[in-house]
PDB file of N, CA and C in Angstrom:
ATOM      1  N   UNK A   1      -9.630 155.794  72.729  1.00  0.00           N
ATOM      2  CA  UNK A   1      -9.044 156.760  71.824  1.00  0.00           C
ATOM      3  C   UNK A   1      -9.992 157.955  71.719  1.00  0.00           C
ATOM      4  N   UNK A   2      -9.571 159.264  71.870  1.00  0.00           N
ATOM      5  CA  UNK A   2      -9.956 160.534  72.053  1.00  0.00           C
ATOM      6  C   UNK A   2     -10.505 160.746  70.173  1.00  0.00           C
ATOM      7  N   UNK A   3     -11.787 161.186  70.157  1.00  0.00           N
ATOM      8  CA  UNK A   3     -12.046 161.356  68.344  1.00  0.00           C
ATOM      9  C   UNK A   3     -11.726 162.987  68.189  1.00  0.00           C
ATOM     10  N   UNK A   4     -11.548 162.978  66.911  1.00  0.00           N
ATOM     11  CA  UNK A   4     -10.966 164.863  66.901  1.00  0.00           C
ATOM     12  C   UNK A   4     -12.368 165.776  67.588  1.00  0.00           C
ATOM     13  N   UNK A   5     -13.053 165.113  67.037  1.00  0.00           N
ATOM     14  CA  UNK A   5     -14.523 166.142  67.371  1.00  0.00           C
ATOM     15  C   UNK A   5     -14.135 166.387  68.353  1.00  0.00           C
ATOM     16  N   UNK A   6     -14.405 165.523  69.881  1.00  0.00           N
ATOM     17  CA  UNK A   6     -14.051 165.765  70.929  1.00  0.00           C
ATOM     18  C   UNK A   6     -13.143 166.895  71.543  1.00  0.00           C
ATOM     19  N   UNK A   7     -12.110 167.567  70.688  1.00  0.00           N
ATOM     20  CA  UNK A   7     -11.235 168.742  70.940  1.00  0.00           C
ATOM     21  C   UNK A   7     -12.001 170.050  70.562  1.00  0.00           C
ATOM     22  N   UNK A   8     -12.965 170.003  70.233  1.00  0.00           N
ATOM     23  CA  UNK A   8     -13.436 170.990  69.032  1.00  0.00           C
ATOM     24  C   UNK A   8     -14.772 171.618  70.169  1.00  0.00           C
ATOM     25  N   UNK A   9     -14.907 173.336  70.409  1.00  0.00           N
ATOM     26  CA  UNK A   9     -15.683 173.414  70.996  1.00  0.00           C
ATOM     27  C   UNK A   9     -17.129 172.724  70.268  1.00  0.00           C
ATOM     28  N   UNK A  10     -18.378 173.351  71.454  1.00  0.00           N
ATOM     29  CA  UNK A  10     -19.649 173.133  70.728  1.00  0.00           C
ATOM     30  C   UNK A  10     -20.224 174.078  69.688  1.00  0.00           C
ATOM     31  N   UNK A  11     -20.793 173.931  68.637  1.00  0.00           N
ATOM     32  CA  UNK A  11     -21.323 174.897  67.335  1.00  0.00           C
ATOM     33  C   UNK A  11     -22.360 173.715  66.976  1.00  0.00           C
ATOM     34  N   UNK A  12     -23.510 175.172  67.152  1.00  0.00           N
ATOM     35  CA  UNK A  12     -24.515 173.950  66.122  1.00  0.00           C
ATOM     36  C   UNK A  12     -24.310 173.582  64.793  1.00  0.00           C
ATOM     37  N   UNK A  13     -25.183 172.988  64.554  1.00  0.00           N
ATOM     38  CA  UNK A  13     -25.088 172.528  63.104  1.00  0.00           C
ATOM     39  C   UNK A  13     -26.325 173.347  62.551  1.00  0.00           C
ATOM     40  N   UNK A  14     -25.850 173.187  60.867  1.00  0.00           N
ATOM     41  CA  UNK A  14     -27.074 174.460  60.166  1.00  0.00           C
ATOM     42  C   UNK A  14     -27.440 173.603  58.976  1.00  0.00           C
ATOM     43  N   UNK A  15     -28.570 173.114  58.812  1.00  0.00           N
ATOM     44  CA  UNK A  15     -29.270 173.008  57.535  1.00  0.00           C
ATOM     45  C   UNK A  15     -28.796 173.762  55.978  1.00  0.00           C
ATOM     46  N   UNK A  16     -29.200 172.827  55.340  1.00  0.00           N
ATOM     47  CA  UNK A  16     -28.571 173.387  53.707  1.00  0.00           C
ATOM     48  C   UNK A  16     -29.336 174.854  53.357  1.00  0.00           C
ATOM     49  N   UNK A  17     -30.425 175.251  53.018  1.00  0.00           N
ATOM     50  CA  UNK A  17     -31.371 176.349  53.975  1.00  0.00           C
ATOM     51  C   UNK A  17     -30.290 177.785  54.347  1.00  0.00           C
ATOM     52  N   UNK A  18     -29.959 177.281  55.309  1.00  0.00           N
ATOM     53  CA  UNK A  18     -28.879 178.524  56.170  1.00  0.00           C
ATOM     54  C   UNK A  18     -27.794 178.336  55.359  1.00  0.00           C
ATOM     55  N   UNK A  19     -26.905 177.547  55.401  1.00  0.00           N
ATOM     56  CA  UNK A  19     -26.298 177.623  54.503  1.00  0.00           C
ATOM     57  C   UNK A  19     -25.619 177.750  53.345  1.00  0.00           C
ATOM     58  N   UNK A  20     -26.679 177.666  52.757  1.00  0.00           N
ATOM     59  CA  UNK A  20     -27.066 178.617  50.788  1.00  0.00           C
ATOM     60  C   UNK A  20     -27.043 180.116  51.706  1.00  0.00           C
ATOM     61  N   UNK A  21     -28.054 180.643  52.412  1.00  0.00           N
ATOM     62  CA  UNK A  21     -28.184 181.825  52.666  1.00  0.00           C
ATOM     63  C   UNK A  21     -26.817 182.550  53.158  1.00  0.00           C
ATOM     64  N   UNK A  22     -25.956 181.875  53.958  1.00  0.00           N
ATOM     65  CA  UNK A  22     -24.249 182.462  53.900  1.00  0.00           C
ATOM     66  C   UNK A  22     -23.638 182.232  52.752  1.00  0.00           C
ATOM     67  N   UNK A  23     -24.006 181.288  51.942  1.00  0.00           N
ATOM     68  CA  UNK A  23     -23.227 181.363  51.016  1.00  0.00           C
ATOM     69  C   UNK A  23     -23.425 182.182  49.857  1.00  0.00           C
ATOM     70  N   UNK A  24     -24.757 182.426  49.711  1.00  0.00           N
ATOM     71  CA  UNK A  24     -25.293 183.377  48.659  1.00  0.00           C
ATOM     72  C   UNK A  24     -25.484 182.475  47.524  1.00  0.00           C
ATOM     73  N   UNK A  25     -26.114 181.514  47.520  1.00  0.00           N
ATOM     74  CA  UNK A  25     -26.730 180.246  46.600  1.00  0.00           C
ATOM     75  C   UNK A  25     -28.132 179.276  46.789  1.00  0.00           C
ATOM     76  N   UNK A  26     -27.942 178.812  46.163  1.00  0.00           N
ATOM     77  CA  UNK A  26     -29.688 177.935  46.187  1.00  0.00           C
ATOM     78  C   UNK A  26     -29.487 176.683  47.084  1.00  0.00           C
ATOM     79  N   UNK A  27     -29.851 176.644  48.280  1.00  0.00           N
ATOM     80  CA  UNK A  27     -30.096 174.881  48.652  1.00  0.00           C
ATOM     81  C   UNK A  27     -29.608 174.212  48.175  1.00  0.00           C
ATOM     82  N   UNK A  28     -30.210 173.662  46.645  1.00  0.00           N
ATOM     83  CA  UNK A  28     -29.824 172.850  45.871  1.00  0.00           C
ATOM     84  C   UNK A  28     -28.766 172.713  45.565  1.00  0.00           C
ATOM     85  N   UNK A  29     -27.968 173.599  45.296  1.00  0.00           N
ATOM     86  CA  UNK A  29     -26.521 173.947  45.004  1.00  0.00           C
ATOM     87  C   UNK A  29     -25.234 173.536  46.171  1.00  0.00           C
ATOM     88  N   UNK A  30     -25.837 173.819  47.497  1.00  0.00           N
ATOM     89  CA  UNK A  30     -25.006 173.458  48.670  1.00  0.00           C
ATOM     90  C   UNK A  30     -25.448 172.117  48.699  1.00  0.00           C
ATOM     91  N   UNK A  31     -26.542 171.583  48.750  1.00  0.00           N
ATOM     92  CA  UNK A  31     -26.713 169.795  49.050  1.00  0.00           C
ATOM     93  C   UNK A  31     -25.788 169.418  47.801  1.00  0.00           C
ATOM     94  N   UNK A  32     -26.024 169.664  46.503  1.00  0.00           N
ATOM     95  CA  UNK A  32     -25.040 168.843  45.096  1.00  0.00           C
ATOM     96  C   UNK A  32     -23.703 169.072  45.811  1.00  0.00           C
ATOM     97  N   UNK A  33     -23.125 170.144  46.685  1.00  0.00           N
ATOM     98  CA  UNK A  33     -21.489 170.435  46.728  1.00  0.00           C
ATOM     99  C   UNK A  33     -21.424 169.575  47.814  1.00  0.00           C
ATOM    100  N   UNK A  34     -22.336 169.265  48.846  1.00  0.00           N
ATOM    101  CA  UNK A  34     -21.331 168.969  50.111  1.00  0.00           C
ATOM    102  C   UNK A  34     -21.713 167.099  49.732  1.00  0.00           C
ATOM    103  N   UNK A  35     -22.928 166.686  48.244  1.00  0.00           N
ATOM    104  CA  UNK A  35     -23.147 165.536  48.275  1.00  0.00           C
ATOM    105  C   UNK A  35     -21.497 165.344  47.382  1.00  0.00           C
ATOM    106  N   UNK A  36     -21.129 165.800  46.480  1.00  0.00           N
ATOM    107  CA  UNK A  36     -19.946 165.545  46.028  1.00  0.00           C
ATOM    108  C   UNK A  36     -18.066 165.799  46.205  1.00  0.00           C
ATOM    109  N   UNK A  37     -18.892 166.019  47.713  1.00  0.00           N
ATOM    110  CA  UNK A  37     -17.867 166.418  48.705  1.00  0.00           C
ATOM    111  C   UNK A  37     -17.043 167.892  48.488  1.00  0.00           C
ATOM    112  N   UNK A  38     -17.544 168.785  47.547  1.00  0.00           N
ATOM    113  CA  UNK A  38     -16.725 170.070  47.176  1.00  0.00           C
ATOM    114  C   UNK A  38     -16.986 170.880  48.355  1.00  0.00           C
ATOM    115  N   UNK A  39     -17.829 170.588  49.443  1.00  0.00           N
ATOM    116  CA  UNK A  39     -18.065 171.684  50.500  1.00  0.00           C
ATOM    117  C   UNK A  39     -18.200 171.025  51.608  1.00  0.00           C
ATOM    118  N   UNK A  40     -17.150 171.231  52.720  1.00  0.00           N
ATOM    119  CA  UNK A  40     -16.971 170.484  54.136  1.00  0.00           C
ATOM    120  C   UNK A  40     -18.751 170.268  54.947  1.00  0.00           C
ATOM    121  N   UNK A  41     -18.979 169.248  54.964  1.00  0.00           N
ATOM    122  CA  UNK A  41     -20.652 168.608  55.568  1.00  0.00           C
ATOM    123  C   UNK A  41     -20.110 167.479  56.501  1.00  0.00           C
ATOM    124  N   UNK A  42     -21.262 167.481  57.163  1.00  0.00           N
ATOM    125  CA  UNK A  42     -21.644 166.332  57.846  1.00  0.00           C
ATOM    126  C   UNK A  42     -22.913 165.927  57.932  1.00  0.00           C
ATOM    127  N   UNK A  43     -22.548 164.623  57.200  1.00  0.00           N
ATOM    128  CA  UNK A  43     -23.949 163.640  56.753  1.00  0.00           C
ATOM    129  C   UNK A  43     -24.333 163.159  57.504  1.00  0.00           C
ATOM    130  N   UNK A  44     -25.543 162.579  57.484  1.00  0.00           N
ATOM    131  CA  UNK A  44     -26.646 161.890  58.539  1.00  0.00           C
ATOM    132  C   UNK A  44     -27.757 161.145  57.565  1.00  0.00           C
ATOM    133  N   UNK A  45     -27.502 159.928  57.795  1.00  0.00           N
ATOM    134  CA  UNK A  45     -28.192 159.303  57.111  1.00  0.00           C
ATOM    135  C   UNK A  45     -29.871 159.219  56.986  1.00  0.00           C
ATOM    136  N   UNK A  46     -30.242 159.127  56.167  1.00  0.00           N
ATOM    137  CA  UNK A  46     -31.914 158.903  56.000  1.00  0.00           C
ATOM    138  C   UNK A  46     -32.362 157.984  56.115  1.00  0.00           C
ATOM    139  N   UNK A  47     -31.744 156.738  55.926  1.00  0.00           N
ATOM    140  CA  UNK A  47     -32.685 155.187  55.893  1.00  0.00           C
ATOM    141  C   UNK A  47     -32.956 154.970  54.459  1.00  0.00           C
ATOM    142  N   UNK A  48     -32.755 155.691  53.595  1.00  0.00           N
ATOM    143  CA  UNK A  48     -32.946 155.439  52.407  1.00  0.00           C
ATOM    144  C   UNK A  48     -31.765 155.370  51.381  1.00  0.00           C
ATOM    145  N   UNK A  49     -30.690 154.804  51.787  1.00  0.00           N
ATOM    146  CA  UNK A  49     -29.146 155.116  51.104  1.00  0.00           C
ATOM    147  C   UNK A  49     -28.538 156.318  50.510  1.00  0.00           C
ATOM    148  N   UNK A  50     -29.516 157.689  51.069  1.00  0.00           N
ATOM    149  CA  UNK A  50     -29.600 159.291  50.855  1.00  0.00           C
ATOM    150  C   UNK A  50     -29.032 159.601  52.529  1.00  0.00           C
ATOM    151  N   UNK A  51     -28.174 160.632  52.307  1.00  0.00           N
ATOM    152  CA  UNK A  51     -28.142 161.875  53.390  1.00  0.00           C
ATOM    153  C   UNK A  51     -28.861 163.211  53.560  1.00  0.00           C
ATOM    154  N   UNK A  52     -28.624 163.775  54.565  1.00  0.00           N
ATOM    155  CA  UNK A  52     -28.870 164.963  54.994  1.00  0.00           C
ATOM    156  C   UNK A  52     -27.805 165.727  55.389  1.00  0.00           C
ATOM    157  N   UNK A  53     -27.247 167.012  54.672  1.00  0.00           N
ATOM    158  CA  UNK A  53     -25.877 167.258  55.462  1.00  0.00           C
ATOM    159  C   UNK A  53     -26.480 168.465  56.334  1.00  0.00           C
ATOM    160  N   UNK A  54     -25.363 168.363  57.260  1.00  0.00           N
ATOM    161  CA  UNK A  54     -25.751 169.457  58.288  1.00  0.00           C
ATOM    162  C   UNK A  54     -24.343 170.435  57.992  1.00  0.00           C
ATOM    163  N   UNK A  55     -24.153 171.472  58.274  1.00  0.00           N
ATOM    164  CA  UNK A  55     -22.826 172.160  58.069  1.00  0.00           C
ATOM    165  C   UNK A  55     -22.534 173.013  59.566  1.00  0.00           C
ATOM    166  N   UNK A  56     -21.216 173.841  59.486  1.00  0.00           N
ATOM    167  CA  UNK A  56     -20.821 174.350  60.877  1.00  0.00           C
ATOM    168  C   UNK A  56     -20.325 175.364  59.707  1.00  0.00           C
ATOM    169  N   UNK A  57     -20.853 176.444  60.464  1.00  0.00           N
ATOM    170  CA  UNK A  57     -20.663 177.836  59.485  1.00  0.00           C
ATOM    171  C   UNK A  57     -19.159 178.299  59.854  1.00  0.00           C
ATOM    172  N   UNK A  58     -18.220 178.056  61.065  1.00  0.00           N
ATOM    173  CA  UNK A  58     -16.690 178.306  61.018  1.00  0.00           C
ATOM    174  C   UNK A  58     -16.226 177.165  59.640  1.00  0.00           C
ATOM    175  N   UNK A  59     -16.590 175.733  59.253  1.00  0.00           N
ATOM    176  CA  UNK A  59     -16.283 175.414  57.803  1.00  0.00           C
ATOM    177  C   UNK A  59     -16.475 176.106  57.078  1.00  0.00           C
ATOM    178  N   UNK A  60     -17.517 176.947  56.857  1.00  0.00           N
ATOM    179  CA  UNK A  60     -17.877 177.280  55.862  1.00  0.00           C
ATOM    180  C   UNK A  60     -17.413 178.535  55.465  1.00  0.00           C
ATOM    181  N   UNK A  61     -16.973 179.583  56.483  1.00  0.00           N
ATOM    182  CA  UNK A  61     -16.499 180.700  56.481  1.00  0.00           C
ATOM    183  C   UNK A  61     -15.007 180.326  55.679  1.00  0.00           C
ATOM    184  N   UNK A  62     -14.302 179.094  56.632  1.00  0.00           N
ATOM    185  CA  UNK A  62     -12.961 178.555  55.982  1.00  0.00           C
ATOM    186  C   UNK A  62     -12.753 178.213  54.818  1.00  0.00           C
ATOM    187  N   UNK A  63     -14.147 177.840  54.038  1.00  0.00           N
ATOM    188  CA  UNK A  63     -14.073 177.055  52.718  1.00  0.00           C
ATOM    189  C   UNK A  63     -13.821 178.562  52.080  1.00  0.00           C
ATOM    190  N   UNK A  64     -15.061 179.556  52.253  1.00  0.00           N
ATOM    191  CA  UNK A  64     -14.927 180.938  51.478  1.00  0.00           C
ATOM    192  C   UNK A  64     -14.009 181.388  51.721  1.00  0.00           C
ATOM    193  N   UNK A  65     -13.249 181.701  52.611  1.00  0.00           N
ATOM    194  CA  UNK A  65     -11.765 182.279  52.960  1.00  0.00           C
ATOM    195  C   UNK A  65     -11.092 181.652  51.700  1.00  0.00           C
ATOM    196  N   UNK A  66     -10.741 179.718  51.679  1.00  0.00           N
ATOM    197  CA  UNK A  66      -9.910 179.276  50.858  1.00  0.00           C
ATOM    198  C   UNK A  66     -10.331 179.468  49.747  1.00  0.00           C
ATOM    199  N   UNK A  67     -11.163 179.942  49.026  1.00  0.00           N
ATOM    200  CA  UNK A  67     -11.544 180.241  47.838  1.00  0.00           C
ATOM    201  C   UNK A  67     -11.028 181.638  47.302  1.00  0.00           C
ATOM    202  N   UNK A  68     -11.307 182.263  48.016  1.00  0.00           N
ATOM    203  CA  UNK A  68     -10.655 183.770  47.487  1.00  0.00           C
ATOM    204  C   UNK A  68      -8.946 183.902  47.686  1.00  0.00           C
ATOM    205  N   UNK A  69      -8.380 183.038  48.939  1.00  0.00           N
ATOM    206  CA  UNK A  69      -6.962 182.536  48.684  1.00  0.00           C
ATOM    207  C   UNK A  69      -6.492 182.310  47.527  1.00  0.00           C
ATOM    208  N   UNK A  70      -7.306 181.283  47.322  1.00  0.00           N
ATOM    209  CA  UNK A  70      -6.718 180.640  45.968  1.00  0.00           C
ATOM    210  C   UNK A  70      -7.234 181.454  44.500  1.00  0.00           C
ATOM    211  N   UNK A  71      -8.075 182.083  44.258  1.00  0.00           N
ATOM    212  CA  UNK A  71      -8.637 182.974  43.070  1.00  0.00           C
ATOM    213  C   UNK A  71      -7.722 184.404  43.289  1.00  0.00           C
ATOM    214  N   UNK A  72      -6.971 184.243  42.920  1.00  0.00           N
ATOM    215  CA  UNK A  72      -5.954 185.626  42.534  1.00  0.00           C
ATOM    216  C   UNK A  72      -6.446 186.732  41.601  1.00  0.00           C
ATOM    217  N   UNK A  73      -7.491 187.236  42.060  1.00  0.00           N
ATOM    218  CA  UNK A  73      -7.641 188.290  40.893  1.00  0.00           C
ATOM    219  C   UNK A  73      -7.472 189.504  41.490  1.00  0.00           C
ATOM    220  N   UNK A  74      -7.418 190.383  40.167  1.00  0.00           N
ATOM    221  CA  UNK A  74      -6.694 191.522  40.779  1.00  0.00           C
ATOM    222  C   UNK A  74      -7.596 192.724  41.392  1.00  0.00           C
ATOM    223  N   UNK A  75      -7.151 193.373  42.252  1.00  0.00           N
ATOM    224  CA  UNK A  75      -8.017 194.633  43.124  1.00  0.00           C
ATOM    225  C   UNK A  75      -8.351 195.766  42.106  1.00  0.00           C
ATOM    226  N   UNK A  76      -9.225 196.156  42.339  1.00  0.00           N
ATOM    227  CA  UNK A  76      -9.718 197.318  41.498  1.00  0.00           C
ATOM    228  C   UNK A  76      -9.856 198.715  42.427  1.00  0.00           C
ATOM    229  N   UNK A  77      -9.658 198.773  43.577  1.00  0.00           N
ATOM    230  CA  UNK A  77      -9.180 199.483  44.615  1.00  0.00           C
ATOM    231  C   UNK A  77      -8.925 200.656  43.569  1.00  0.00           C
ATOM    232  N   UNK A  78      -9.169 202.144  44.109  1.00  0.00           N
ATOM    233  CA  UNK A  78      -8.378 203.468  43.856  1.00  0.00           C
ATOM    234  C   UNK A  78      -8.550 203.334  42.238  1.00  0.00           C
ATOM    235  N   UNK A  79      -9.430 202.534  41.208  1.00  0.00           N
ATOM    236  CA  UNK A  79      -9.305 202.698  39.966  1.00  0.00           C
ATOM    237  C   UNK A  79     -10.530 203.405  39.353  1.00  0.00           C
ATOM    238  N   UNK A  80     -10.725 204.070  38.587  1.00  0.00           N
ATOM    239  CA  UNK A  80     -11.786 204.083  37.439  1.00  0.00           C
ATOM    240  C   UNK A  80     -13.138 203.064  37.775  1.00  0.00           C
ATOM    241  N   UNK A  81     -12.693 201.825  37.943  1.00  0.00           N
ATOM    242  CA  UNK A  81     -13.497 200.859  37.985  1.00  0.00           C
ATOM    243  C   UNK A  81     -14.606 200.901  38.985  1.00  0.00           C
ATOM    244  N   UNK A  82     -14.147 201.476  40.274  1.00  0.00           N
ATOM    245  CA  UNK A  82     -14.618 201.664  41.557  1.00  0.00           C
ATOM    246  C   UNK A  82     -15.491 202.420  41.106  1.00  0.00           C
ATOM    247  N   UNK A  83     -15.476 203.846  40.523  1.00  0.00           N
ATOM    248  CA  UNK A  83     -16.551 205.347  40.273  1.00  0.00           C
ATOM    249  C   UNK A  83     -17.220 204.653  39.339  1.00  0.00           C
ATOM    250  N   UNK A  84     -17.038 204.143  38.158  1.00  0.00           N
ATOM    251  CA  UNK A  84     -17.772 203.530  37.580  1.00  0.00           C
ATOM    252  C   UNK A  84     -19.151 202.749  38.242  1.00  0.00           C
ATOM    253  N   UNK A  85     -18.455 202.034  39.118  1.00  0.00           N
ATOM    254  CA  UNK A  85     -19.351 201.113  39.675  1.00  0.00           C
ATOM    255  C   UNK A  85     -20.727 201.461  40.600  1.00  0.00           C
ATOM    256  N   UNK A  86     -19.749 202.779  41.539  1.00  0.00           N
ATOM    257  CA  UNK A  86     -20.895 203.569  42.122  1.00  0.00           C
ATOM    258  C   UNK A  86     -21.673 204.319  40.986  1.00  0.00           C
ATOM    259  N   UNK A  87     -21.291 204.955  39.901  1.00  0.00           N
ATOM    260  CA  UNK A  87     -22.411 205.586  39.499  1.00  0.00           C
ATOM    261  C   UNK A  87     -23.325 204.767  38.375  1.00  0.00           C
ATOM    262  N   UNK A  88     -22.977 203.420  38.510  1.00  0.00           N
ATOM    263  CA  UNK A  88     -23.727 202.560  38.016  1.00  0.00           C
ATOM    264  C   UNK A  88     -24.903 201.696  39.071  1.00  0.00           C
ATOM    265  N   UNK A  89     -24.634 202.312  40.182  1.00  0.00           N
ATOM    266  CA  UNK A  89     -25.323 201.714  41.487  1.00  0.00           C
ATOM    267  C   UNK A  89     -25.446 202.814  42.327  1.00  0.00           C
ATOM    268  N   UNK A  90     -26.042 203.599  42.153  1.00  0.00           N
ATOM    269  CA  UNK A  90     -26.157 204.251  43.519  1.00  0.00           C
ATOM    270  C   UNK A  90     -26.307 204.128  45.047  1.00  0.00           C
ATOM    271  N   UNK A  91     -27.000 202.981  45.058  1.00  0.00           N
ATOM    272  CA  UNK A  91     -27.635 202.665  46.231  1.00  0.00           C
ATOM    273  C   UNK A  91     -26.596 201.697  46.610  1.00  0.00           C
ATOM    274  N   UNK A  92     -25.967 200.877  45.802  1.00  0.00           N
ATOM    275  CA  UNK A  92     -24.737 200.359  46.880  1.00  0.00           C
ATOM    276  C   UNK A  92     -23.590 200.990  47.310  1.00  0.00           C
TER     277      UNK A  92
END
Protein backbone atom coordinates (compact mmCIF):
# COMPACT_ATOMS: atom_id res chain seq x y z
CA UNK A 1 0.00 0.00 0.00
CA UNK A 2 1.27 3.40 -1.40
CA UNK A 3 1.42 6.00 2.06
CA UNK A 4 0.14 9.61 1.14
CA UNK A 5 3.60 11.02 1.87
CA UNK A 6 4.83 9.10 -0.92
CA UNK A 7 2.66 11.38 -3.54
CA UNK A 8 3.90 14.50 -2.03
CA UNK A 9 7.04 16.12 -3.56
CA UNK A 10 10.35 16.51 -1.38
CA UNK A 11 10.38 19.76 1.24
CA UNK A 12 12.51 19.86 4.07
CA UNK A 13 11.44 19.96 7.28
CA UNK A 14 11.97 23.20 9.62
CA UNK A 15 12.50 23.32 13.30
CA UNK A 16 10.11 25.21 15.76
CA UNK A 17 12.98 28.11 15.56
CA UNK A 18 12.05 28.79 11.76
CA UNK A 19 8.91 28.35 12.23
CA UNK A 20 7.92 30.93 15.02
CA UNK A 21 10.10 33.15 12.69
CA UNK A 22 7.30 32.67 9.63
CA UNK A 23 4.94 32.78 11.85
CA UNK A 24 5.82 35.87 13.75
CA UNK A 25 5.80 34.14 17.37
CA UNK A 26 7.96 32.64 20.07
CA UNK A 27 9.19 28.91 19.70
CA UNK A 28 7.44 28.25 22.60
CA UNK A 29 4.24 29.16 21.25
CA UNK A 30 4.61 26.95 17.94
CA UNK A 31 5.93 23.74 20.05
CA UNK A 32 2.50 24.36 22.73
CA UNK A 33 0.32 24.62 19.12
CA UNK A 34 1.64 21.84 17.09
CA UNK A 35 2.02 19.80 20.85
CA UNK A 36 -1.84 20.34 21.08
CA UNK A 37 -2.30 19.70 17.67
CA UNK A 38 -3.67 23.47 16.72
CA UNK A 39 -0.77 23.67 14.08
CA UNK A 40 -0.12 20.89 11.30
CA UNK A 41 3.60 19.09 12.73
CA UNK A 42 5.33 16.21 12.43
CA UNK A 43 6.56 14.58 15.53
CA UNK A 44 9.60 12.61 16.17
CA UNK A 45 10.02 11.11 19.12
CA UNK A 46 12.71 11.72 21.89
CA UNK A 47 12.98 8.55 23.95
CA UNK A 48 11.58 10.30 26.65
CA UNK A 49 7.60 10.06 26.02
CA UNK A 50 8.29 13.96 24.60
CA UNK A 51 8.47 15.00 20.84
CA UNK A 52 10.16 17.17 18.59
CA UNK A 53 7.99 18.62 15.83
CA UNK A 54 9.43 19.36 12.64
CA UNK A 55 7.03 21.48 10.26
CA UNK A 56 6.82 21.97 6.21
CA UNK A 57 6.37 25.66 5.68
CA UNK A 58 3.66 24.90 2.45
CA UNK A 59 1.50 23.64 6.00
CA UNK A 60 2.16 26.35 7.42
CA UNK A 61 1.58 28.96 4.80
CA UNK A 62 -1.97 26.79 4.48
CA UNK A 63 -2.69 26.99 8.16
CA UNK A 64 -2.15 31.10 7.82
CA UNK A 65 -4.08 31.25 4.62
CA UNK A 66 -6.99 29.22 6.68
CA UNK A 67 -6.90 31.59 9.35
CA UNK A 68 -7.50 34.78 7.66
CA UNK A 69 -10.29 32.67 5.56
CA UNK A 70 -11.97 32.11 8.36
CA UNK A 71 -11.44 35.69 10.46
CA UNK A 72 -13.79 37.93 8.47
CA UNK A 73 -12.83 41.24 9.35
CA UNK A 74 -13.40 44.05 7.58
CA UNK A 75 -10.82 46.01 5.03
CA UNK A 76 -9.85 49.33 5.90
CA UNK A 77 -8.63 49.86 2.31
CA UNK A 78 -9.30 53.64 0.78
CA UNK A 79 -10.41 54.74 4.54
CA UNK A 80 -9.30 57.39 7.03
CA UNK A 81 -7.86 54.50 8.82
CA UNK A 82 -5.11 53.84 6.24
CA UNK A 83 -3.67 57.94 6.52
CA UNK A 84 -4.05 57.63 9.95
CA UNK A 85 -1.91 54.78 10.13
CA UNK A 86 0.84 56.13 7.89
CA UNK A 87 1.12 59.26 9.74
CA UNK A 88 1.27 57.36 12.81
CA UNK A 89 4.23 55.33 11.26
CA UNK A 90 6.17 56.84 8.97
CA UNK A 91 8.60 54.46 8.27
CA UNK A 92 6.14 51.74 7.43
Amino acid sequence: MKSVEADRPYEPLIKSEKAAEFLGCAPLTVRRMARDGRLPSIPFPRGNGKFQHRFRLSELQAYVESLSQSYNRPTCQGTDFDAQKRNDNPGA
